[in-house]
Protein backbone atom coordinates (compact mmCIF):
# COMPACT_ATOMS: atom_id res chain seq x y z
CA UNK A 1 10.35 29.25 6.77
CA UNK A 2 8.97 28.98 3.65
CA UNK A 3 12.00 26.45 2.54
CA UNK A 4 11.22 23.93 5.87
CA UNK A 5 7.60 23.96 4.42
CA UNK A 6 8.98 23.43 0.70
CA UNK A 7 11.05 20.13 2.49
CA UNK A 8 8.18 19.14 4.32
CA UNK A 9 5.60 18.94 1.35
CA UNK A 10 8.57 17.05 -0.46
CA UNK A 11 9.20 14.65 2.00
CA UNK A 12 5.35 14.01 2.80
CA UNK A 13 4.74 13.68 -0.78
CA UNK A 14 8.01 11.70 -1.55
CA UNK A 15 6.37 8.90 1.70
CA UNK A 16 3.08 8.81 0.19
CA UNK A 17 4.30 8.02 -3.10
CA UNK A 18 6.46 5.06 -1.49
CA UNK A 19 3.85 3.47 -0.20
CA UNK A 20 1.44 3.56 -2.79
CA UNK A 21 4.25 1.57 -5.04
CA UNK A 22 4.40 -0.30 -1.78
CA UNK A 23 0.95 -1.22 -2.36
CA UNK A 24 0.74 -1.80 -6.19
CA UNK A 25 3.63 -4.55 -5.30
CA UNK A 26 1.19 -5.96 -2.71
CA UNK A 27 -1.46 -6.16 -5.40
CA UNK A 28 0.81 -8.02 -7.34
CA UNK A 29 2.21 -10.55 -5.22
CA UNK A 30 -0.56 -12.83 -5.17
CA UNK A 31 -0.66 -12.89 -9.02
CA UNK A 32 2.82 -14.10 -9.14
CA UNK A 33 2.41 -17.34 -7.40
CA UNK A 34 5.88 -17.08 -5.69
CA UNK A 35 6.89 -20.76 -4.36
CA UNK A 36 9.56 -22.86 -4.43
CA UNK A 37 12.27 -22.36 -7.01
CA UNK A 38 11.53 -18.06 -6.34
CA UNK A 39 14.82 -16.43 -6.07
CA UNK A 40 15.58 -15.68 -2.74
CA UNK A 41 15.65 -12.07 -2.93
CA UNK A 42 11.88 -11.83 -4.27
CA UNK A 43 10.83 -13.54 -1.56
CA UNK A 44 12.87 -11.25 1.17
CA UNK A 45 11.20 -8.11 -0.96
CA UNK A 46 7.33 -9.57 -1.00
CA UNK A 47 7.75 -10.08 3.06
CA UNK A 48 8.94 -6.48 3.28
CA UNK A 49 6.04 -5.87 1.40
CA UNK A 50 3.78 -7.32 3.18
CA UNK A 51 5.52 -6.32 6.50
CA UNK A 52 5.33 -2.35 5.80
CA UNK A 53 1.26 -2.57 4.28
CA UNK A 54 -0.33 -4.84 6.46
CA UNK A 55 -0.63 -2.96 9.75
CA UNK A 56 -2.66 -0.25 7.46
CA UNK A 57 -5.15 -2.67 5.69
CA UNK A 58 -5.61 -5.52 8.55
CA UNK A 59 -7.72 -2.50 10.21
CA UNK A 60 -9.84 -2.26 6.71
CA UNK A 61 -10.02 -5.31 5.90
CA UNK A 62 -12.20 -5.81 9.66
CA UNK A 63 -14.71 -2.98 7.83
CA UNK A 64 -14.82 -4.34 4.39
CA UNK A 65 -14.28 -8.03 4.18
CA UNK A 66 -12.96 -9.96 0.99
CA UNK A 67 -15.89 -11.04 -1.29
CA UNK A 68 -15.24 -14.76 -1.78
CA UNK A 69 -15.81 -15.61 -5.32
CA UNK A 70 -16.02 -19.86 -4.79
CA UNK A 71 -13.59 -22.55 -3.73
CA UNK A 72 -10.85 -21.06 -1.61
CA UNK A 73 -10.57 -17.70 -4.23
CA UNK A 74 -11.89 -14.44 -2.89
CA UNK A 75 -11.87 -10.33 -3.72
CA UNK A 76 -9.70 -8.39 -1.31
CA UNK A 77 -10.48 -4.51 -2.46
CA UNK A 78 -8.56 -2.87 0.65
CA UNK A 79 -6.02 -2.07 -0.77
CA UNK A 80 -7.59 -0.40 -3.56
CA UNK A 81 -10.06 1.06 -0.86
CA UNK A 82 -6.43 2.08 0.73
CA UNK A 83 -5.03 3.69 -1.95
CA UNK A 84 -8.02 5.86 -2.60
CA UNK A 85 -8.05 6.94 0.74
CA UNK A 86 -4.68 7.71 0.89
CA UNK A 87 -4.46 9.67 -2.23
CA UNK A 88 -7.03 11.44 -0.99
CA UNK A 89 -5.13 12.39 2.84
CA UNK A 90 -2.15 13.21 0.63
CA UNK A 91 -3.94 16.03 -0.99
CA UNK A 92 -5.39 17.44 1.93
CA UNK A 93 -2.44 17.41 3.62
CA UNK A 94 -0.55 18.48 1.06
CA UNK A 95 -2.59 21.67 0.02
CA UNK A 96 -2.26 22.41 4.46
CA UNK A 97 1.05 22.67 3.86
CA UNK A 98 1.23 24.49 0.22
């Protein structure tokens, strides 16, 4: 038992790390400006991106709208609100499971 456990907290702990990278890359996307002339690939890896966060902060982002800062610019802090939150389930969890 206690090596399914051990596997478990890995595995948990190996998702939740995934997808706060996932997240960092969605934070730096935008600041790219990918367009025309981006290689192929980049643009395939910023849709997977986008594909695998967005169905976690579309639901946020209806509680904490972006702060427009003038012209068509604006603040989006869910995902920063998002990773917070989900370091903080990933410790809970994982000290459940410890």
């Amino acid at each position: 038992m206690p090596v399914l456990r051990y596997n478990l907290r890995y595995l948990l702990d190996l998702l939740f790390e995934i997808y706060y990278w996932l997240l960092i890359a969605r934070i730096i996307f935008p600041l790219l400006h990918l367009g025309h002339g981006t290689h192929p690939l980049l643009l395939k890896l910023r849709q997977f991106v986008y594909t695998v966060t967005e169905p976690l902060l579309a639901p946020l982002r209806r509680v904490v709208a972006p702060i427009p800062l003038g012209g068509y610019a604006y603040l989006d802090l869910s995902p920063l609100i998002l990773l917070i939150l989900l370091r903080f389930v990933r410790s809970v969890l994982l000290r459940f499971i410890l």
